[in-house]
Protein backbone atom coordinates (compact mmCIF):
# COMPACT_ATOMS: atom_id res chain seq x y z
CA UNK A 1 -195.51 -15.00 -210.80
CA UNK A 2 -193.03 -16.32 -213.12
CA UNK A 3 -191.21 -19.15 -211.99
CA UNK A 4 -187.31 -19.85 -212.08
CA UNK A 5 -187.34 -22.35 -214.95
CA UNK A 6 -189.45 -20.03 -216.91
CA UNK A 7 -187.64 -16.78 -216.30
CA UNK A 8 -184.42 -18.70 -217.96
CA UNK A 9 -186.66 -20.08 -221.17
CA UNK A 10 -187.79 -16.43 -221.71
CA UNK A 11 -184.33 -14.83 -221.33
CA UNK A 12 -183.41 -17.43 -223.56
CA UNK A 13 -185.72 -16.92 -225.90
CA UNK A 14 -185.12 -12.98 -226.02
CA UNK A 15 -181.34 -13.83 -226.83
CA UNK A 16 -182.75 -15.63 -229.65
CA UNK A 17 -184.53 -12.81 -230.94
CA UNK A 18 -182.24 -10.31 -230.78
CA UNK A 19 -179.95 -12.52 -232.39
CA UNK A 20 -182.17 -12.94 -235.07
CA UNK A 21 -183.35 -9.66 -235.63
CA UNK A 22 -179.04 -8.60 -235.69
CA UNK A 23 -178.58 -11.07 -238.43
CA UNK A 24 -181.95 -9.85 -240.23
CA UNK A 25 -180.79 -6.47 -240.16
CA UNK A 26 -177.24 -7.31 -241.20
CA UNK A 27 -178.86 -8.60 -244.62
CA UNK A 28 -181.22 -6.26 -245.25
CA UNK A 29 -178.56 -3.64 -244.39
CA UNK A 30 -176.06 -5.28 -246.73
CA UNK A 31 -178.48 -5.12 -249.23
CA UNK A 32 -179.66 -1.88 -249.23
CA UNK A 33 -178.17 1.20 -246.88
CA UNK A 34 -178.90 2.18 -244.10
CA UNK A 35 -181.76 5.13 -243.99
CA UNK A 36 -183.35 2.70 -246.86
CA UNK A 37 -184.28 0.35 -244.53
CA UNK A 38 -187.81 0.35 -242.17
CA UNK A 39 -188.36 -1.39 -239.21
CA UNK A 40 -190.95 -3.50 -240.78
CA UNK A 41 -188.09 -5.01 -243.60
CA UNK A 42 -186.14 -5.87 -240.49
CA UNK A 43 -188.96 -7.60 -238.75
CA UNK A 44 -190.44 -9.50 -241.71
CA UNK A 45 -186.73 -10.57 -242.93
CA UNK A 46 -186.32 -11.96 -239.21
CA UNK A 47 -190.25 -13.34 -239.13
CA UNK A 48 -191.01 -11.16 -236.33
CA UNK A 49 -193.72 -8.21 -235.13
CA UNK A 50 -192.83 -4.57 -234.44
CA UNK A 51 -192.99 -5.43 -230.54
CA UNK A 52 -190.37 -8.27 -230.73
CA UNK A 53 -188.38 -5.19 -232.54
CA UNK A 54 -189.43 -2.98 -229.86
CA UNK A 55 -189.21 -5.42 -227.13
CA UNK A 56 -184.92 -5.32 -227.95
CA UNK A 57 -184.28 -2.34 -229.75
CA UNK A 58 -185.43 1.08 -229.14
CA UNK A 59 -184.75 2.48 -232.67
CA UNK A 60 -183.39 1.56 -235.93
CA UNK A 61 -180.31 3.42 -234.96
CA UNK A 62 -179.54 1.32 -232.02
CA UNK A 63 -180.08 -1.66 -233.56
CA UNK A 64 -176.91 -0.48 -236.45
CA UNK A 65 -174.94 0.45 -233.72
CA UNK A 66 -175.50 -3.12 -231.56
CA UNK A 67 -174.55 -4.59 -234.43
CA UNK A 68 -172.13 -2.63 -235.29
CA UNK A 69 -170.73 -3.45 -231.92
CA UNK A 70 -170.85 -7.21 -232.25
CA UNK A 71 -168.47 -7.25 -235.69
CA UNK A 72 -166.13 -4.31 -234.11
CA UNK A 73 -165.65 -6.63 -231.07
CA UNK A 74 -164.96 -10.07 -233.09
CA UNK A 75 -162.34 -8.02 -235.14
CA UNK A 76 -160.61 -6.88 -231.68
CA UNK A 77 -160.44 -10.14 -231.02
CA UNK A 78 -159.29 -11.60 -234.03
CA UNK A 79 -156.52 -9.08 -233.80
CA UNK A 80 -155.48 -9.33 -230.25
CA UNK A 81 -155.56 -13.09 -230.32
CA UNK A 82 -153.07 -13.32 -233.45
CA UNK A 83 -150.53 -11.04 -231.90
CA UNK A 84 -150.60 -12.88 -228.27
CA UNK A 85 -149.61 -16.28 -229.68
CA UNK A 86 -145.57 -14.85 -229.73
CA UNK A 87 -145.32 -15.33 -226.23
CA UNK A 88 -143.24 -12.40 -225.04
CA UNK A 89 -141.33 -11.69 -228.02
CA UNK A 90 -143.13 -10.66 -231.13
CA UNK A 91 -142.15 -11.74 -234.47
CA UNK A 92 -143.90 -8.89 -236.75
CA UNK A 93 -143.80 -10.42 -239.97
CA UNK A 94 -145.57 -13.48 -238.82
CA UNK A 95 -147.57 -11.34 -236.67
CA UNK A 96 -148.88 -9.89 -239.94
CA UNK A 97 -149.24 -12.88 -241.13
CA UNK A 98 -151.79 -14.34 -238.51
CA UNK A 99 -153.65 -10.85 -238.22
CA UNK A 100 -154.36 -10.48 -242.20
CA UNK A 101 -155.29 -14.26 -242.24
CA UNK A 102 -157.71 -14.07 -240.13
CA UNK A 103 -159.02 -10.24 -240.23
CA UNK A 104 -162.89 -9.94 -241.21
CA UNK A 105 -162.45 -8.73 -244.96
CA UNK A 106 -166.16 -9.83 -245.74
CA UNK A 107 -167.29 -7.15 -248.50
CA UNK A 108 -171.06 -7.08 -247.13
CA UNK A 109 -169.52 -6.08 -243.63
CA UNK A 110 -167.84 -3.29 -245.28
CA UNK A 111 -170.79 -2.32 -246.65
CA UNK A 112 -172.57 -2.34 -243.63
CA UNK A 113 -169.51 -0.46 -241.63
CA UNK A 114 -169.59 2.24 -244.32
CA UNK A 115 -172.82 3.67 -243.74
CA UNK A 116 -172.81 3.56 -240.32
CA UNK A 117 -169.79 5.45 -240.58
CA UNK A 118 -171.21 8.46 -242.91
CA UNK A 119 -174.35 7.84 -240.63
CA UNK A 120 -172.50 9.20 -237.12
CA UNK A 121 -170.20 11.89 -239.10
CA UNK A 122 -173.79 13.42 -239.35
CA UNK A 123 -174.43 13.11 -235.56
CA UNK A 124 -171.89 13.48 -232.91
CA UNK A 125 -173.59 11.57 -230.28
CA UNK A 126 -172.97 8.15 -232.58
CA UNK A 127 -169.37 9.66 -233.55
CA UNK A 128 -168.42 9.58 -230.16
CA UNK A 129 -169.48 5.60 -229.75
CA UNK A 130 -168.06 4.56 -232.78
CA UNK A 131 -164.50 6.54 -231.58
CA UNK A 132 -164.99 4.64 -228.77
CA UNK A 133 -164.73 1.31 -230.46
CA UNK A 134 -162.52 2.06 -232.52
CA UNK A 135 -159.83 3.38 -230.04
CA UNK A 136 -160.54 -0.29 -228.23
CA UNK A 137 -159.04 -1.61 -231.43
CA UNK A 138 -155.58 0.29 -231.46
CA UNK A 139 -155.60 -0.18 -227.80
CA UNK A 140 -155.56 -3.99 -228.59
CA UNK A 141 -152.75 -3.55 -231.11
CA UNK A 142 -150.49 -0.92 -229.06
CA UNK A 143 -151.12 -2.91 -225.90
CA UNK A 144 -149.13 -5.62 -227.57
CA UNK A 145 -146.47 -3.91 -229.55
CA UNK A 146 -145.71 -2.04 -226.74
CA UNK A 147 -145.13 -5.40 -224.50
CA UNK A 148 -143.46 -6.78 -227.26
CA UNK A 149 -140.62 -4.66 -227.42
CA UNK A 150 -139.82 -4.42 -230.73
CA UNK A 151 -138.01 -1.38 -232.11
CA UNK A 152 -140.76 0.64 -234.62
CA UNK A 153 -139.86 2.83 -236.99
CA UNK A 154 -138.97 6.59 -235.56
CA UNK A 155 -141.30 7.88 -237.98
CA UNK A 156 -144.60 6.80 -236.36
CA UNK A 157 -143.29 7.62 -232.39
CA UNK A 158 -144.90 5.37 -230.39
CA UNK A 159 -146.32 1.85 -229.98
CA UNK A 160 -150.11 3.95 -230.41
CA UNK A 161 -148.89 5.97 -232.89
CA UNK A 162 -147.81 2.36 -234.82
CA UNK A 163 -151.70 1.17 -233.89
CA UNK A 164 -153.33 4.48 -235.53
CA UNK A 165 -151.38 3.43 -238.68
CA UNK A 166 -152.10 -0.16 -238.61
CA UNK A 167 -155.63 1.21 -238.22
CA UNK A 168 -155.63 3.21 -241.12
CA UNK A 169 -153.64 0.94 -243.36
CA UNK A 170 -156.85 -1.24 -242.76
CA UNK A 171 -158.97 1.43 -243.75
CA UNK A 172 -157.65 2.34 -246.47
CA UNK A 173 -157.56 -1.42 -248.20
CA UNK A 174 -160.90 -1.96 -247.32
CA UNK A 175 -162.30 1.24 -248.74
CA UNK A 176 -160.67 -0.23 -252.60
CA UNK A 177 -161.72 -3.57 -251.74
CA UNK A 178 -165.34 -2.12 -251.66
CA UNK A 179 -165.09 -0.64 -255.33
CA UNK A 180 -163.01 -3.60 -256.76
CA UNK A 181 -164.16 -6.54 -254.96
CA UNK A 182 -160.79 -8.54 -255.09
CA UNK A 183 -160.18 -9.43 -251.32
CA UNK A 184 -157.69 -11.79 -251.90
CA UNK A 185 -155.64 -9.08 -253.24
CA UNK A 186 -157.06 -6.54 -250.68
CA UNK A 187 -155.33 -9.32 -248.19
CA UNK A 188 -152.18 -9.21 -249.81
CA UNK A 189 -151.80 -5.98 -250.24
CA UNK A 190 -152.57 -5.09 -246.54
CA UNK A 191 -149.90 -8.05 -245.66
CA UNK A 192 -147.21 -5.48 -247.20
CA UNK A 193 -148.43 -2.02 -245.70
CA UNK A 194 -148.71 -3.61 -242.05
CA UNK A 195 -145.08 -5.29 -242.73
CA UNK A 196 -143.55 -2.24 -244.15
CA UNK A 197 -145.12 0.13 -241.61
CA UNK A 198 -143.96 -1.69 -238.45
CA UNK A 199 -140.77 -3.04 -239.44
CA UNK A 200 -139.75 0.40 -241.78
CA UNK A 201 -138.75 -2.79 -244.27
CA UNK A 202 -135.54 -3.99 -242.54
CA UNK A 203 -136.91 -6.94 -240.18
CA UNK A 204 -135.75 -10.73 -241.67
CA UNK A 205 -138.79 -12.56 -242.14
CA UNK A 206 -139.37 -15.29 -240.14
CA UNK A 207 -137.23 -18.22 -239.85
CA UNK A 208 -139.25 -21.06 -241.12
CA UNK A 209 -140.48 -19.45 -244.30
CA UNK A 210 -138.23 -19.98 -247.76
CA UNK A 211 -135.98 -17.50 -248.65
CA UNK A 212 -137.41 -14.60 -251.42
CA UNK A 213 -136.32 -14.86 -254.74
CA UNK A 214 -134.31 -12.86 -256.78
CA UNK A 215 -135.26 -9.21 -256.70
CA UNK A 216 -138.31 -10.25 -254.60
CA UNK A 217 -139.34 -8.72 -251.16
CA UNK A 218 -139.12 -11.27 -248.04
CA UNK A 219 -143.18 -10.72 -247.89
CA UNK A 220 -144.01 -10.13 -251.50
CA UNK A 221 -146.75 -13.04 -252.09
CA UNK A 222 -145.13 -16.13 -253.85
CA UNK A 223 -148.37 -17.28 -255.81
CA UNK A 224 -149.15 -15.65 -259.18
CA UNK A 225 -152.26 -14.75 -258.34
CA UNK A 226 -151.55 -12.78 -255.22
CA UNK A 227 -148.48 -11.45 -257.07
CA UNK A 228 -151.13 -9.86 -260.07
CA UNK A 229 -153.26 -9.20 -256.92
CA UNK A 230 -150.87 -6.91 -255.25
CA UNK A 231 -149.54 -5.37 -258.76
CA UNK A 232 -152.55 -4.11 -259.28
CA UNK A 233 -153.18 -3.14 -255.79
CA UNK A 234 -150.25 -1.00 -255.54
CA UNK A 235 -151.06 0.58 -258.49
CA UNK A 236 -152.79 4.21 -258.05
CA UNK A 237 -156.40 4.77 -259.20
CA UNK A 238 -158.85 7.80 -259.13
């Protein structure tokens, strides 16, 4: 019979692995595709045997899709925790601010996020979960804009119809980020779609920050760098 004390050290020690085998996979992933990958990579990158893999995971394809699940949830979070700290009110162009400072733009994510994604268009049982998670992401956003208040532009309806687009603006920048690598400039940019698609370009930016030079945009990035950054950005490629 197994006691108390070591019922806990086990359960710990099961969180450990899976944690393990998550980050394992996350690297080996990153580093190769998914469908490239074996079970056995995963369990020798993590220092483990096929029934600690087992012993967690039922397949290759849950594993992706717990992880997944962990990096979709920490960027709900991120999101939903920079548009609470407004109080009542929201003040968009900081909002932006605080979500594209601190919105997971790591490239080996993307990576990772990208072939899961071509992975469930090709099965519509994984679709469905990963339409799931992502509608818990504009929920996050609409959930606030709409308490918030603030008047959106006509042209997107609604404060979900303002979350698809923030959605997809975030999309979109990540997808060039992937071929060009820049993300400081794949943040910048992204700071000017999210301001111009929730405030239609008419809010006044926020009251602490330094009025915009000459012929500038309130948002436009002030340092050189992020100034070539979002040039280039903006400009179209094939």
């Amino acid at each position: 019979m197994t006691t108390p004390g070591q019922d806990g050290h086990v359960t710990r020690r099961r969180v450990r692995t899976r944690a393990n085998l998550l980050a394992a996979a996350f690297t080996v992933f990153a580093a190769k595709g998914f469908g490239r990958v074996s079970i056995e990579e995963i369990c020798e990158a993590a220092g483990y045997s096929r029934g600690a893999f087992y012993s967690n995971f039922a397949s290759l394809d849950e594993l992706f899709f717990a992880l997944y699940r962990e990096r979709a949830d920490l960027i709900a979070e991120q999101v939903a925790g920079a548009l609470a700290q407004d109080g009542p009110d929201l003040d968009v162009p900081a909002a932006v601010d605080r979500v594209t400072g601190v919105l997971l733009l790591d490239r080996d994510w993307l990576l990772v996020k990208t072939d899961f994604l071509v992975h469930a268009a090709r099965d519509p049982r994984v679709a469905q979960s990963l339409l799931e998670h992502r509608a818990r992401l504009r929920r996050a956003i609409a959930g606030r804009l709409s308490r918030a208040g603030t008047p959106l532009p006509a042209v997107l309806g609604d404060a979900d119809g303002a979350a698809h687009a923030v959605v997809a603006a975030y999309d979109g920048v990540t997808t060039r980020l992937l071929l060009d690598r820049d993300a400081a400039g794949a943040r910048a940019w992204l700071k000017q779609l999210l301001t111009a698609l929730l405030t239609d370009g008419s809010a006044e930016p926020a009251a602490q920050r330094p009025g915009p030079r000459k012929g500038r945009s309130p948002w436009t990035p002030t340092s050189s760098s992020s100034e070539r950054a979002s040039r280039d950005w903006s400009r179209p490629t094939n």
